[in-house]
PDB file of N, CA and C in Angstrom:
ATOM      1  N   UNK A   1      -7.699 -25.625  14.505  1.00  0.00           N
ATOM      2  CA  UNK A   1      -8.953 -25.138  13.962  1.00  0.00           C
ATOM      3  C   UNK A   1      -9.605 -24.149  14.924  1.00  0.00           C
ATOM      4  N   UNK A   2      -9.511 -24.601  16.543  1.00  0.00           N
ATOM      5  CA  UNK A   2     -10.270 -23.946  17.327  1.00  0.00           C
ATOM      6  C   UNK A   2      -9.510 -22.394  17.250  1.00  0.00           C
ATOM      7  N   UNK A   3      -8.221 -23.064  17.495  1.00  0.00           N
ATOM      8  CA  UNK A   3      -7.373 -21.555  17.967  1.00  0.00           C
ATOM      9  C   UNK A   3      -7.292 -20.623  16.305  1.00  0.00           C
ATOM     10  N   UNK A   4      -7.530 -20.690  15.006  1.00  0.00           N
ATOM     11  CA  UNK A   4      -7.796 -20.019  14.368  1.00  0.00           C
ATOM     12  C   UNK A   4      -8.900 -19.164  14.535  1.00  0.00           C
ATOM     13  N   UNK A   5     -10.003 -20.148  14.655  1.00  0.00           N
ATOM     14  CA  UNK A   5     -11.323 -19.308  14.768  1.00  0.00           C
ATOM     15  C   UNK A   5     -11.267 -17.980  15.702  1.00  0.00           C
ATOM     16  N   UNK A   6     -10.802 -18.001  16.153  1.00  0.00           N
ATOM     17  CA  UNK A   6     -10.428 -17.276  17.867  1.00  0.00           C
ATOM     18  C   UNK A   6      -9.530 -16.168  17.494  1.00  0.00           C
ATOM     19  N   UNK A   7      -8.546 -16.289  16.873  1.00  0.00           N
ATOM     20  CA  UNK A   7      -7.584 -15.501  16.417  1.00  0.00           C
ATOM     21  C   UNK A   7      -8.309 -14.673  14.877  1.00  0.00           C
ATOM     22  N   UNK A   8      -8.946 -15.168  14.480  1.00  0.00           N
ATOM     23  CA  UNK A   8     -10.002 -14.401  13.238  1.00  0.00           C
ATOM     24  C   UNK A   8     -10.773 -13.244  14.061  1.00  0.00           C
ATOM     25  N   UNK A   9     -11.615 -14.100  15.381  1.00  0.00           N
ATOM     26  CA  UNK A   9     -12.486 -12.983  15.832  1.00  0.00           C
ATOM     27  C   UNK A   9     -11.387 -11.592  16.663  1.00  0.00           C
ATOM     28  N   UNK A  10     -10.634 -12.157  16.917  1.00  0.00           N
ATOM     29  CA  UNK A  10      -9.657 -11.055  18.033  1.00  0.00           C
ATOM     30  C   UNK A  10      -9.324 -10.049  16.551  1.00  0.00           C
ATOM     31  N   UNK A  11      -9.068 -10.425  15.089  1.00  0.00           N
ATOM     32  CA  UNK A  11      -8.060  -9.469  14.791  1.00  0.00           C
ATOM     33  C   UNK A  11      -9.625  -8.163  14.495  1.00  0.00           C
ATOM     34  N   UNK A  12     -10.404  -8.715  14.568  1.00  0.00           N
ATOM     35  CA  UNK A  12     -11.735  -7.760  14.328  1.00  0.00           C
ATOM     36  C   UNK A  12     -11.580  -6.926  14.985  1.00  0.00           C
ATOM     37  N   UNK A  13     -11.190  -6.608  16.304  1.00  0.00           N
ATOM     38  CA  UNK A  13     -10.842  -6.017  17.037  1.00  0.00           C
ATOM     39  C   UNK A  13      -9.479  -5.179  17.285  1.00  0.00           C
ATOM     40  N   UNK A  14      -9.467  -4.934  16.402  1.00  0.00           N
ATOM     41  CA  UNK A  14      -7.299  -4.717  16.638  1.00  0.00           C
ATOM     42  C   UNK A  14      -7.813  -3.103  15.762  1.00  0.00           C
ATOM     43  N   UNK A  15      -7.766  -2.019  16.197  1.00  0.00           N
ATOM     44  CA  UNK A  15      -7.523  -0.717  16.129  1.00  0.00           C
ATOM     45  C   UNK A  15      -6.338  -0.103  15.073  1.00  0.00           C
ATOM     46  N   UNK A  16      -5.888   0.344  14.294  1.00  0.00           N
ATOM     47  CA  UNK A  16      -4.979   0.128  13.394  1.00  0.00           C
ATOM     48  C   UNK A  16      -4.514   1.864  14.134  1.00  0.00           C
ATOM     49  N   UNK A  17      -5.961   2.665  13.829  1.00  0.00           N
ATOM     50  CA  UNK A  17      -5.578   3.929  14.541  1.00  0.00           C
ATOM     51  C   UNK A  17      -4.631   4.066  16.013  1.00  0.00           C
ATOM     52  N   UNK A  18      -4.919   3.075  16.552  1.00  0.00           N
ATOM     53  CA  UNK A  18      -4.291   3.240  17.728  1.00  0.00           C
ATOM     54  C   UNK A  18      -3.072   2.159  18.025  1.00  0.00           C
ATOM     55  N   UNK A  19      -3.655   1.652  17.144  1.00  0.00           N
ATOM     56  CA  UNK A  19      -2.397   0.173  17.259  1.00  0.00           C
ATOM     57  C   UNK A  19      -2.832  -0.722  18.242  1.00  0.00           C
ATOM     58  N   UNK A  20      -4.118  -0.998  18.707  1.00  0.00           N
ATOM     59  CA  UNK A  20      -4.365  -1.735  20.121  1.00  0.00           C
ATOM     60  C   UNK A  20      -4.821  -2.586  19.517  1.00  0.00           C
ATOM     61  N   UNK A  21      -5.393  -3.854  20.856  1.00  0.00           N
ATOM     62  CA  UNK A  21      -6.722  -4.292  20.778  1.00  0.00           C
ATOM     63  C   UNK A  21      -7.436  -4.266  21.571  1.00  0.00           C
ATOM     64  N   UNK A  22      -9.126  -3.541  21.620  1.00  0.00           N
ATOM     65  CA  UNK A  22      -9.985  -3.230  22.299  1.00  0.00           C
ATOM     66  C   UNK A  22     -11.384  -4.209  22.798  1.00  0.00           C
ATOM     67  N   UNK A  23     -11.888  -4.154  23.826  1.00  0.00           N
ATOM     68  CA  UNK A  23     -12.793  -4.949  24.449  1.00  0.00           C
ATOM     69  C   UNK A  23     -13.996  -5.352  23.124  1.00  0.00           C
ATOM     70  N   UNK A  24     -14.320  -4.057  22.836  1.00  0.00           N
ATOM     71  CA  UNK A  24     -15.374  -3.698  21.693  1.00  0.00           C
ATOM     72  C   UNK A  24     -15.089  -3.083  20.615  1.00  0.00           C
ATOM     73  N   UNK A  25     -16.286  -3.380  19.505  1.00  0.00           N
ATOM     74  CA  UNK A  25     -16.091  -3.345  18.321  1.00  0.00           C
ATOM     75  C   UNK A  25     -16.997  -2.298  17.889  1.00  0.00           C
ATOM     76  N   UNK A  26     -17.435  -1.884  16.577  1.00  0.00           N
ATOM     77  CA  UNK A  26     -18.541  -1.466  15.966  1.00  0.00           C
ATOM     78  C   UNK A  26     -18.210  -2.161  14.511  1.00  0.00           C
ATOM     79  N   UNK A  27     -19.307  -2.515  13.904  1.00  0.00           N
ATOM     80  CA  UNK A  27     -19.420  -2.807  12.045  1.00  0.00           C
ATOM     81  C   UNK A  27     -19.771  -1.991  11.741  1.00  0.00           C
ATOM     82  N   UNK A  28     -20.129  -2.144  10.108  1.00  0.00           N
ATOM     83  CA  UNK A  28     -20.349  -0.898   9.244  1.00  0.00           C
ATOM     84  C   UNK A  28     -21.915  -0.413   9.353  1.00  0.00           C
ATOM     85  N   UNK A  29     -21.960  -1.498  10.210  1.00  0.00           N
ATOM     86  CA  UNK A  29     -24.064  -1.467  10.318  1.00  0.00           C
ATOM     87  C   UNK A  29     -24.434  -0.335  11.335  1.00  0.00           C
ATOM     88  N   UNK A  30     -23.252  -0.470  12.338  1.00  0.00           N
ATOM     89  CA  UNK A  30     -23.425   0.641  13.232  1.00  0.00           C
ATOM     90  C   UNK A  30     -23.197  -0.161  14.427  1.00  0.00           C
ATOM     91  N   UNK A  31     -23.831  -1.944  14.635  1.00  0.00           N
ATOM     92  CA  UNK A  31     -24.022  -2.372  15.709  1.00  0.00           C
ATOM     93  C   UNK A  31     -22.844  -2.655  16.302  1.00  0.00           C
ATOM     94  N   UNK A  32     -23.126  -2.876  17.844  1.00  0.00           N
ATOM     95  CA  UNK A  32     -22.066  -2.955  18.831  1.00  0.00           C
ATOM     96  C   UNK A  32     -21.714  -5.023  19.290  1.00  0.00           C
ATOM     97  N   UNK A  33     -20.408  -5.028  19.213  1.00  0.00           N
ATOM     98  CA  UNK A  33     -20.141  -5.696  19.319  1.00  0.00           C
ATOM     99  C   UNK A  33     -18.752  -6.066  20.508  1.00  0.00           C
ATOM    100  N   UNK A  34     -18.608  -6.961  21.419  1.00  0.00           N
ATOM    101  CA  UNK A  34     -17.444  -7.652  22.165  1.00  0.00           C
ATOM    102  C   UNK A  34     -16.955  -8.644  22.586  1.00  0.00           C
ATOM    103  N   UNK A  35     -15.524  -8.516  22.382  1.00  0.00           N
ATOM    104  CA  UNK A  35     -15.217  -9.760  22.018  1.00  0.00           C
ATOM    105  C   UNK A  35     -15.247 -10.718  23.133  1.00  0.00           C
ATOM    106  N   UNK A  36     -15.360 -10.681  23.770  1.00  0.00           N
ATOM    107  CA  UNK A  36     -15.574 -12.107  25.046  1.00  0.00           C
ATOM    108  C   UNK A  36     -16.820 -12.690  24.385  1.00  0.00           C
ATOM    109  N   UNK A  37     -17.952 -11.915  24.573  1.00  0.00           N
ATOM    110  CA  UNK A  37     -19.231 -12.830  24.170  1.00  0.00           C
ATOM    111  C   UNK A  37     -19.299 -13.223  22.808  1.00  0.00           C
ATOM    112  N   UNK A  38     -18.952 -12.474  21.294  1.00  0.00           N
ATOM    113  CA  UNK A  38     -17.845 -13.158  20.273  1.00  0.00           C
ATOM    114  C   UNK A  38     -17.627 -14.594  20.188  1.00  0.00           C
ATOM    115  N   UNK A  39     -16.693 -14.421  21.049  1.00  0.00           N
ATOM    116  CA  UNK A  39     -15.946 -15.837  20.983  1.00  0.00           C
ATOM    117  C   UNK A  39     -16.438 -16.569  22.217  1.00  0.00           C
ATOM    118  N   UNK A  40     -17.361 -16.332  22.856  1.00  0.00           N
ATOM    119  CA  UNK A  40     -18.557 -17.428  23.589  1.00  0.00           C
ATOM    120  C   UNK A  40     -19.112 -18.086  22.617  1.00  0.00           C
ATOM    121  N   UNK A  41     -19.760 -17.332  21.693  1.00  0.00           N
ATOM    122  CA  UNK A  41     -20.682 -17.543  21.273  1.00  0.00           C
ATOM    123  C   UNK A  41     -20.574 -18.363  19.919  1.00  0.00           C
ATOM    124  N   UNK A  42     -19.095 -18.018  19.197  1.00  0.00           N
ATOM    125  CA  UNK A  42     -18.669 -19.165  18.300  1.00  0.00           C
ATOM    126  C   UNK A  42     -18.330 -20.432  18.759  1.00  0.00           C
ATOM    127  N   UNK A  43     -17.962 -20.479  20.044  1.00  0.00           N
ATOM    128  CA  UNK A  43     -17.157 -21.604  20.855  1.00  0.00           C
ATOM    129  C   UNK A  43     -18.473 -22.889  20.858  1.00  0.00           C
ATOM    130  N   UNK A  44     -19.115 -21.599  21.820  1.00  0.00           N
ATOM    131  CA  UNK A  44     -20.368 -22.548  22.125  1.00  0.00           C
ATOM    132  C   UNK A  44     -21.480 -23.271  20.661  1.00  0.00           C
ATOM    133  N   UNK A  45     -21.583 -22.313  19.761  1.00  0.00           N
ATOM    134  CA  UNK A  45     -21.750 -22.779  18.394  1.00  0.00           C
ATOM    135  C   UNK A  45     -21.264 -24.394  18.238  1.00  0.00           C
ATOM    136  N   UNK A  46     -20.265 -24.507  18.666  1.00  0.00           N
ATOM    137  CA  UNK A  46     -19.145 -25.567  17.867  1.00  0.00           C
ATOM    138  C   UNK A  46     -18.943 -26.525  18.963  1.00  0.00           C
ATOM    139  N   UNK A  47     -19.867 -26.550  20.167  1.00  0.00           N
ATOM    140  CA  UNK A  47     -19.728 -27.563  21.368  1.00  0.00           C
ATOM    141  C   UNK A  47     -18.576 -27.776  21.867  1.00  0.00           C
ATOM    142  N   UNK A  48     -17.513 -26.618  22.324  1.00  0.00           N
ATOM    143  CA  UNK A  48     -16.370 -26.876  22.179  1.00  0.00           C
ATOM    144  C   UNK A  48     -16.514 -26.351  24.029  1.00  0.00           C
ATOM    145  N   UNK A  49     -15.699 -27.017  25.084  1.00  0.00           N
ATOM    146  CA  UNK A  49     -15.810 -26.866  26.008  1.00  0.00           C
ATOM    147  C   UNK A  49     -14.761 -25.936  26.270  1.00  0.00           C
ATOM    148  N   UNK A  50     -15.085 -24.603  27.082  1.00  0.00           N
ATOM    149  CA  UNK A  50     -14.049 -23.485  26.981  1.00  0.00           C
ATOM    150  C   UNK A  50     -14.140 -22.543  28.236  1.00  0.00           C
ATOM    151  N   UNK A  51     -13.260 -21.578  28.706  1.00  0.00           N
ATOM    152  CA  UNK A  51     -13.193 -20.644  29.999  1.00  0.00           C
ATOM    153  C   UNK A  51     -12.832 -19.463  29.226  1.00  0.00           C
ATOM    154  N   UNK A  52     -13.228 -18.581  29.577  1.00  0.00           N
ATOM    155  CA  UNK A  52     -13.253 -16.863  29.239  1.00  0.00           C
ATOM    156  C   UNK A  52     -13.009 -16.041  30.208  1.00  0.00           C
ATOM    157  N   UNK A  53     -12.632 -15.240  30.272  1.00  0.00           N
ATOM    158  CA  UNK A  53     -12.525 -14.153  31.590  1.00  0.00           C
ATOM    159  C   UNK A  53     -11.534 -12.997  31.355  1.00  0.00           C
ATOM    160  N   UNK A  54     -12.047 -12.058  31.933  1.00  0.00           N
ATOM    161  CA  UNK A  54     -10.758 -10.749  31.878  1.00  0.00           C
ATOM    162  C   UNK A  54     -10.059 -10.563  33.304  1.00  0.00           C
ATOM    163  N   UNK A  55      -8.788 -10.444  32.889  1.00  0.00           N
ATOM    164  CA  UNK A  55      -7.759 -10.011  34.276  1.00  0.00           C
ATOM    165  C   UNK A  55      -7.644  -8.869  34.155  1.00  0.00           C
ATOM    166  N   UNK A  56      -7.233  -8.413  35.791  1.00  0.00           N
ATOM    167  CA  UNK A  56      -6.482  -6.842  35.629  1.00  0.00           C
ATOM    168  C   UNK A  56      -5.267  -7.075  35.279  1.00  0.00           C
ATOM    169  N   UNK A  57      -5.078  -6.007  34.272  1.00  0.00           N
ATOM    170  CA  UNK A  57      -3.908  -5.704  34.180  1.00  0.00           C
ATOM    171  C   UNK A  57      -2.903  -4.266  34.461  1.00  0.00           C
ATOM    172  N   UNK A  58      -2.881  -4.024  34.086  1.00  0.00           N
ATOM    173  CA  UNK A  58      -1.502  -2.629  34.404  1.00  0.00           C
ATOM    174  C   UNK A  58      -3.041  -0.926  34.649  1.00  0.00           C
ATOM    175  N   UNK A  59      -2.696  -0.036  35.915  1.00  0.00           N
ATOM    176  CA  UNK A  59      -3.496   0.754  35.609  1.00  0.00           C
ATOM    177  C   UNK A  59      -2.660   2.002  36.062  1.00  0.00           C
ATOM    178  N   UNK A  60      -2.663   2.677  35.281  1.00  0.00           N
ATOM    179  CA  UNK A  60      -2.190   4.461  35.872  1.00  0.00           C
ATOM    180  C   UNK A  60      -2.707   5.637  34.958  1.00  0.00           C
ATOM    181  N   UNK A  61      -2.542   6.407  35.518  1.00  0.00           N
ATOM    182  CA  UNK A  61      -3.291   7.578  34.994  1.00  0.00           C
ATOM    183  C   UNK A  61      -3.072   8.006  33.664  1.00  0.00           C
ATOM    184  N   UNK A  62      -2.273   7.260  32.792  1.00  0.00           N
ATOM    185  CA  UNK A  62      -2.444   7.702  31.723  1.00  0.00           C
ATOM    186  C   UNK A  62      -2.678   6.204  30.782  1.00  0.00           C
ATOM    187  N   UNK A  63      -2.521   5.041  31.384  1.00  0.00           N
ATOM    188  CA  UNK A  63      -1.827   4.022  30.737  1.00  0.00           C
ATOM    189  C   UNK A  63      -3.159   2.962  31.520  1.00  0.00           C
ATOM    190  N   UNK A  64      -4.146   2.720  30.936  1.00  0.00           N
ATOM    191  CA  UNK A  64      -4.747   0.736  31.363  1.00  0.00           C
ATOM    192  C   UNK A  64      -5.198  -0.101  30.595  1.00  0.00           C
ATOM    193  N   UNK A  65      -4.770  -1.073  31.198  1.00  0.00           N
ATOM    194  CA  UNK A  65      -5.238  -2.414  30.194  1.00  0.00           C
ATOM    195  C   UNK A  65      -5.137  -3.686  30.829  1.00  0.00           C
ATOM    196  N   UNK A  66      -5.968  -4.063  30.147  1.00  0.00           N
ATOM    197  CA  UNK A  66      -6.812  -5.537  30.390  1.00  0.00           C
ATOM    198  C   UNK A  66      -6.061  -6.793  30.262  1.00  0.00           C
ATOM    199  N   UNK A  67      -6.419  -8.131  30.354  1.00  0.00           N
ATOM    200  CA  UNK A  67      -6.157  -9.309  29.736  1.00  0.00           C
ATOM    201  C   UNK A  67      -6.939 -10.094  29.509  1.00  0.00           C
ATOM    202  N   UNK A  68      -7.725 -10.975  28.168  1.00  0.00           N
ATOM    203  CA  UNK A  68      -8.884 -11.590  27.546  1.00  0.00           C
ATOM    204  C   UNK A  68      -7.973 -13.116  27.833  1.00  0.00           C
ATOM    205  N   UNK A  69      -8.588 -14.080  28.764  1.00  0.00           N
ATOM    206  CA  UNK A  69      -8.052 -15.075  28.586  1.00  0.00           C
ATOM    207  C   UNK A  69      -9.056 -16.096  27.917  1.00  0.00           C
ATOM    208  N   UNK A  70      -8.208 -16.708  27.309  1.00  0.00           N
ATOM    209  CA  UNK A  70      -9.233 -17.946  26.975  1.00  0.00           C
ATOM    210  C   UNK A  70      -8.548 -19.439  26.541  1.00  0.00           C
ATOM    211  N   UNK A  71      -9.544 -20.629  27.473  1.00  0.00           N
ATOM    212  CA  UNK A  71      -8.902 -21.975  27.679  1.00  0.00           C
ATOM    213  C   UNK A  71     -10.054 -22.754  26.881  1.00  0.00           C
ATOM    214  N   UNK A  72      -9.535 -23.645  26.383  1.00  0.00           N
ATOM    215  CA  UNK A  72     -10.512 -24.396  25.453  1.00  0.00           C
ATOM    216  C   UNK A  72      -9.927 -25.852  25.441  1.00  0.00           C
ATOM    217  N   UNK A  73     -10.887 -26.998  25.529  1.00  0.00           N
ATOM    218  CA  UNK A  73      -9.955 -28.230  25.461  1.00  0.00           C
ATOM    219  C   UNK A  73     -10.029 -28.491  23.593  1.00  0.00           C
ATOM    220  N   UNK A  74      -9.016 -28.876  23.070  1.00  0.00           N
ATOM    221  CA  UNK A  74      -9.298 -29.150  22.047  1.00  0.00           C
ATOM    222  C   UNK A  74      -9.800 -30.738  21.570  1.00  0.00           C
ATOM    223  N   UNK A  75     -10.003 -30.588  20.245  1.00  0.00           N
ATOM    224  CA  UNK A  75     -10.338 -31.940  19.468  1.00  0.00           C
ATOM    225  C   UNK A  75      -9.325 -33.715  20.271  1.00  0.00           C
ATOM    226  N   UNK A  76      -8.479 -32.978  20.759  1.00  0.00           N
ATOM    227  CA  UNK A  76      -7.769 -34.357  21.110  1.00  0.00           C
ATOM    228  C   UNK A  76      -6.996 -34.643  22.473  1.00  0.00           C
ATOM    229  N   UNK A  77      -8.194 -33.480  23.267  1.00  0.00           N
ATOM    230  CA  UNK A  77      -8.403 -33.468  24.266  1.00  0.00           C
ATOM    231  C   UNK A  77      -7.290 -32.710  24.956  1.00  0.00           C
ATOM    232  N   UNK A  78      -6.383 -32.211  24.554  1.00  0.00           N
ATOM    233  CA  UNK A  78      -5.340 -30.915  24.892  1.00  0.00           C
ATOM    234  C   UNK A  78      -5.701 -29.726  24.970  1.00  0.00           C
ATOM    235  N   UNK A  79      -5.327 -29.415  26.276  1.00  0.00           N
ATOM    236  CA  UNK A  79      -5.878 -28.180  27.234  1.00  0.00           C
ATOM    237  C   UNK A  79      -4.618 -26.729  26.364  1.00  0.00           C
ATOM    238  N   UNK A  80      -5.822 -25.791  25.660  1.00  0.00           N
ATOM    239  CA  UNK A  80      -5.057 -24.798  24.816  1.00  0.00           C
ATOM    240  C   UNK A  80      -5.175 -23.393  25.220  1.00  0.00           C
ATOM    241  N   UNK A  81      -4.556 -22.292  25.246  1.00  0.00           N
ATOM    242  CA  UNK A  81      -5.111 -20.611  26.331  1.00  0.00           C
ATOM    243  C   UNK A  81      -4.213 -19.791  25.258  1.00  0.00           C
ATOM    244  N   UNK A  82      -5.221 -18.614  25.140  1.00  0.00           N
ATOM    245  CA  UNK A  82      -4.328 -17.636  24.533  1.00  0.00           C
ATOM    246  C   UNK A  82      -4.928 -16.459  25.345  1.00  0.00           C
ATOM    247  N   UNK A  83      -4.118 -15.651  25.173  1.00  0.00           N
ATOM    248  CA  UNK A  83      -4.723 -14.223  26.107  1.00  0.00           C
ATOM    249  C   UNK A  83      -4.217 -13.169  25.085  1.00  0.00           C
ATOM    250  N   UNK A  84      -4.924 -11.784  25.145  1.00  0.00           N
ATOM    251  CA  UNK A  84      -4.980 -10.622  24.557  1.00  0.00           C
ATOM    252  C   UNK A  84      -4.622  -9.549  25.432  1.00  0.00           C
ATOM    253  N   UNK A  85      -3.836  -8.651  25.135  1.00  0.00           N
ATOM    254  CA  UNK A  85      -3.602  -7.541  25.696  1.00  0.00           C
ATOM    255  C   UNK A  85      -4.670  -6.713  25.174  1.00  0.00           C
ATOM    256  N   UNK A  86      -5.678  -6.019  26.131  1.00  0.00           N
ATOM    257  CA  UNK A  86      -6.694  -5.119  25.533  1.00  0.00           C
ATOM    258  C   UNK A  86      -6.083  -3.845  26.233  1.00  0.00           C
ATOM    259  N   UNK A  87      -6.364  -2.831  25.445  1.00  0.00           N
ATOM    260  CA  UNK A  87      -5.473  -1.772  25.924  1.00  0.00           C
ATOM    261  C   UNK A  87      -7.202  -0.791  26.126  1.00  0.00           C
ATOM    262  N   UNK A  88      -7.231  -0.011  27.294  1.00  0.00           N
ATOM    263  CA  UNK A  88      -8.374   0.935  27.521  1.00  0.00           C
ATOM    264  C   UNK A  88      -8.442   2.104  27.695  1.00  0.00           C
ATOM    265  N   UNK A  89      -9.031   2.912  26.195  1.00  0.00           N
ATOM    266  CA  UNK A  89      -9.017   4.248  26.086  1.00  0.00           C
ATOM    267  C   UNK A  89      -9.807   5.347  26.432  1.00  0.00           C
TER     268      UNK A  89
END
């Protein structure tokens, strides 16, 4: 359940133009949105005890990108992490 929710908010983020997935968002409203605080903020919604953070990842002059980690204990007390390749344009 947890790791769906999580995987809903990331695909919000997934660039089709570019083929990535990016830190931040925009809606049709105009407003600005990103995904770490996102998925804080559903987590924490749902009393769900969880770790967030970005790594470095790969950087050169034409080529950088990120890593979105995130650890959450679940419903039956199993320790769960998925991470995102954010690519930065």
């Amino acid at each position: 359940m947890i790791r769906k929710l999580i995987e809903e908010i990331i695909e919000k983020y997934y660039r089709e133009d570019g083929e990535y997935y990016s830190r931040d968002r925009e809606d049709e409203s105009g407003n600005d949105f990103e995904m770490d605080e996102e998925i804080k903020s559903a987590l924490e919604e749902k009393g769900i005890q969880f770790e967030i953070r970005f790594e470095d990842g790969f950087s050169s002059c034409a080529y950088d990108n990120d890593f979105l980690a995130i650890a959450w204990i679940d419903a039956d007390g199993t320790l769960e992490l998925t991470t995102v390749l954010l690519e930065i344009k």
